[in-house]
C-alpha atoms as a PDB file:
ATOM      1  CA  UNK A   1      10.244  -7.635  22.670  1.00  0.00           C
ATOM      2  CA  UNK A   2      11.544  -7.479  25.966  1.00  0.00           C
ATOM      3  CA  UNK A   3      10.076 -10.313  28.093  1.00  0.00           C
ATOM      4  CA  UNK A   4       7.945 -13.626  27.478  1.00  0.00           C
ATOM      5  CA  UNK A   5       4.894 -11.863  29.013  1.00  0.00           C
ATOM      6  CA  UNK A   6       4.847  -9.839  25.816  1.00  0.00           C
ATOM      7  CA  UNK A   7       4.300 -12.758  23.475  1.00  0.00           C
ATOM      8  CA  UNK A   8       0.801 -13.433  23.907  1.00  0.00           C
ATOM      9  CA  UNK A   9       0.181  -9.304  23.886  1.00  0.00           C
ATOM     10  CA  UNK A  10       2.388  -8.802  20.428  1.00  0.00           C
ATOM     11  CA  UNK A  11       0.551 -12.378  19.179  1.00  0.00           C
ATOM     12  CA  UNK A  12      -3.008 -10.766  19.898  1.00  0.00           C
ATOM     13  CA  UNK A  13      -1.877  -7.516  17.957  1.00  0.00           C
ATOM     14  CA  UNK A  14      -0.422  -9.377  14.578  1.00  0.00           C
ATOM     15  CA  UNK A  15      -3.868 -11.527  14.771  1.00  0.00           C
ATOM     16  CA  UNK A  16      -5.630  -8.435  14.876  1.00  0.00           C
ATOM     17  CA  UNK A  17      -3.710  -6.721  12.216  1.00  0.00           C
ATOM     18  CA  UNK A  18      -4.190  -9.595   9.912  1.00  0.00           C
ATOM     19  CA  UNK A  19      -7.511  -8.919  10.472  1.00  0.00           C
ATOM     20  CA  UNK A  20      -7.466  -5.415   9.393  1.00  0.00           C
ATOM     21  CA  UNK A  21      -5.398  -6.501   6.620  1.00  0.00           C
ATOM     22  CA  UNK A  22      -8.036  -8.985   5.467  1.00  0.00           C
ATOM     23  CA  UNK A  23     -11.121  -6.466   5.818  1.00  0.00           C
ATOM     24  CA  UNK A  24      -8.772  -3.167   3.846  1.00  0.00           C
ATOM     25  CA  UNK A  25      -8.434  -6.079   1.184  1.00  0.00           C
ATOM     26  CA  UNK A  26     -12.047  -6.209   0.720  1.00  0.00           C
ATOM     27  CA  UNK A  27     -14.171  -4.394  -2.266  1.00  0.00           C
ATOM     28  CA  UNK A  28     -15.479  -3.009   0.804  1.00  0.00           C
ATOM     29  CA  UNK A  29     -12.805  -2.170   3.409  1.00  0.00           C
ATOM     30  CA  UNK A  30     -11.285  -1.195  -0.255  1.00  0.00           C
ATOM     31  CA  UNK A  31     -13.801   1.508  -1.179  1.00  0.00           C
ATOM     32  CA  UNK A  32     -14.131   2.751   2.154  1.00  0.00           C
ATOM     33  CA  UNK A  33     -10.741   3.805   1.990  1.00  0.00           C
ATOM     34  CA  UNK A  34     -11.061   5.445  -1.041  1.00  0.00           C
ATOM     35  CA  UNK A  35     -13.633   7.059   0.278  1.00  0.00           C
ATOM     36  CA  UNK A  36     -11.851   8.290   2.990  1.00  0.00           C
ATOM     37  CA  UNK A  37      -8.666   9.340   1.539  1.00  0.00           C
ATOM     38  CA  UNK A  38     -10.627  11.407  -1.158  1.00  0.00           C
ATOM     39  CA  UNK A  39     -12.449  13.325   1.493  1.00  0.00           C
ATOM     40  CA  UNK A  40      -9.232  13.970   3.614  1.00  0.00           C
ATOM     41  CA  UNK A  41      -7.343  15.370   0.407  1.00  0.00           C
ATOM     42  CA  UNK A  42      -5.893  17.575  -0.398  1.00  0.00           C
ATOM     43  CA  UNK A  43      -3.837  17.262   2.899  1.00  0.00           C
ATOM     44  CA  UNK A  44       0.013  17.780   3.903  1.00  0.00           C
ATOM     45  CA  UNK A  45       0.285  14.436   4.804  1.00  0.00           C
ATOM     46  CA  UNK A  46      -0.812  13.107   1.908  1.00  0.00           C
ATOM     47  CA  UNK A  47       1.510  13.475  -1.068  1.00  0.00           C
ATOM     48  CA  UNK A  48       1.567  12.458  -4.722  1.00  0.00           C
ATOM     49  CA  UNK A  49       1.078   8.504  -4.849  1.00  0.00           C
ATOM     50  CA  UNK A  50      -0.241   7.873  -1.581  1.00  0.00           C
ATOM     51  CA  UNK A  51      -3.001   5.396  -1.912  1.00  0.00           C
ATOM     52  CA  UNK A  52      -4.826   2.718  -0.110  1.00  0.00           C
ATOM     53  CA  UNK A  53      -2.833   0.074  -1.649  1.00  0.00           C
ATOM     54  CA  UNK A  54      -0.025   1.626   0.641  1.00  0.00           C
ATOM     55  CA  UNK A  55      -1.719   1.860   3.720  1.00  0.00           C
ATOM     56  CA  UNK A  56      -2.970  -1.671   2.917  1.00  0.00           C
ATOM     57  CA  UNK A  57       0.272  -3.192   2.307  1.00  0.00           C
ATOM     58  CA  UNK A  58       2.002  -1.258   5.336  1.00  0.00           C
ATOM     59  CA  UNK A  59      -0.681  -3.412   7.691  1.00  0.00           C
ATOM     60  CA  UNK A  60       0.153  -6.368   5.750  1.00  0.00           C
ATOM     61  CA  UNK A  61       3.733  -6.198   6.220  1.00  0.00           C
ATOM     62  CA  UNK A  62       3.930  -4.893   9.946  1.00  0.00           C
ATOM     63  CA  UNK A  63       1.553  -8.385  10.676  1.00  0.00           C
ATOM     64  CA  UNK A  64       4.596 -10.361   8.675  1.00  0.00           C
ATOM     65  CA  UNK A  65       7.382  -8.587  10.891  1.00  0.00           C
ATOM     66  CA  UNK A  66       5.465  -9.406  14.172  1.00  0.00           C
ATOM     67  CA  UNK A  67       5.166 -12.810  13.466  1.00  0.00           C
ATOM     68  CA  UNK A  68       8.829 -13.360  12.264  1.00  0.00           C
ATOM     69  CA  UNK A  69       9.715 -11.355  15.896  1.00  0.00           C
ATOM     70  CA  UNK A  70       7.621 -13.988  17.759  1.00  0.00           C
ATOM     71  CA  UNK A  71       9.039 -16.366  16.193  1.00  0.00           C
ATOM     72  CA  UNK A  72      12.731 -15.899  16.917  1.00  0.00           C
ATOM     73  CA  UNK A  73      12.214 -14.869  20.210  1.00  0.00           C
ATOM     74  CA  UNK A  74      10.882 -18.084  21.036  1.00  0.00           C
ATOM     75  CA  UNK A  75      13.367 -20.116  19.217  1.00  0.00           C
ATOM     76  CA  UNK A  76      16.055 -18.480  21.415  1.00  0.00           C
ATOM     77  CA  UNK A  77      13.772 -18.899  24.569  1.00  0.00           C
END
């Protein structure tokens, strides 16, 4: 975060990853991402373990980390 203008930009982005976050969590944001994992594998990228779930909660928590950002940059502002 470098300026104030960047608020409303980084605000707009954790919005729309909770929004992302919301629609992976559903049966079917869920099975499409099943669906795409299993047609991607096997792939280097992809080792054992790797899973929705962990793309899903990687979204999840880089939403929480904006916020928490935006937050104490405008406490200090």
């Amino acid at each position: 975060m470098t300026s104030r203008r960047d608020i409303p930009w980084l605000t707009g982005l954790a919005d729309t990853l909770a929004e992302v976050d919301q629609f992976l969590r559903s049966p079917q944001g869920h099975a499409a991402l099943n669906e795409y994992y299993a047609a991607r594998s096997p792939s280097p990228c992809l080792g054992p373990g790797i899973e929705p779930g962990n793309l899903i909660d990687a979204v999840g928590f880089t939403e929480l980390w904006l916020r928490s950002k935006i937050t104490r940059h405008a406490q200090r502002s």
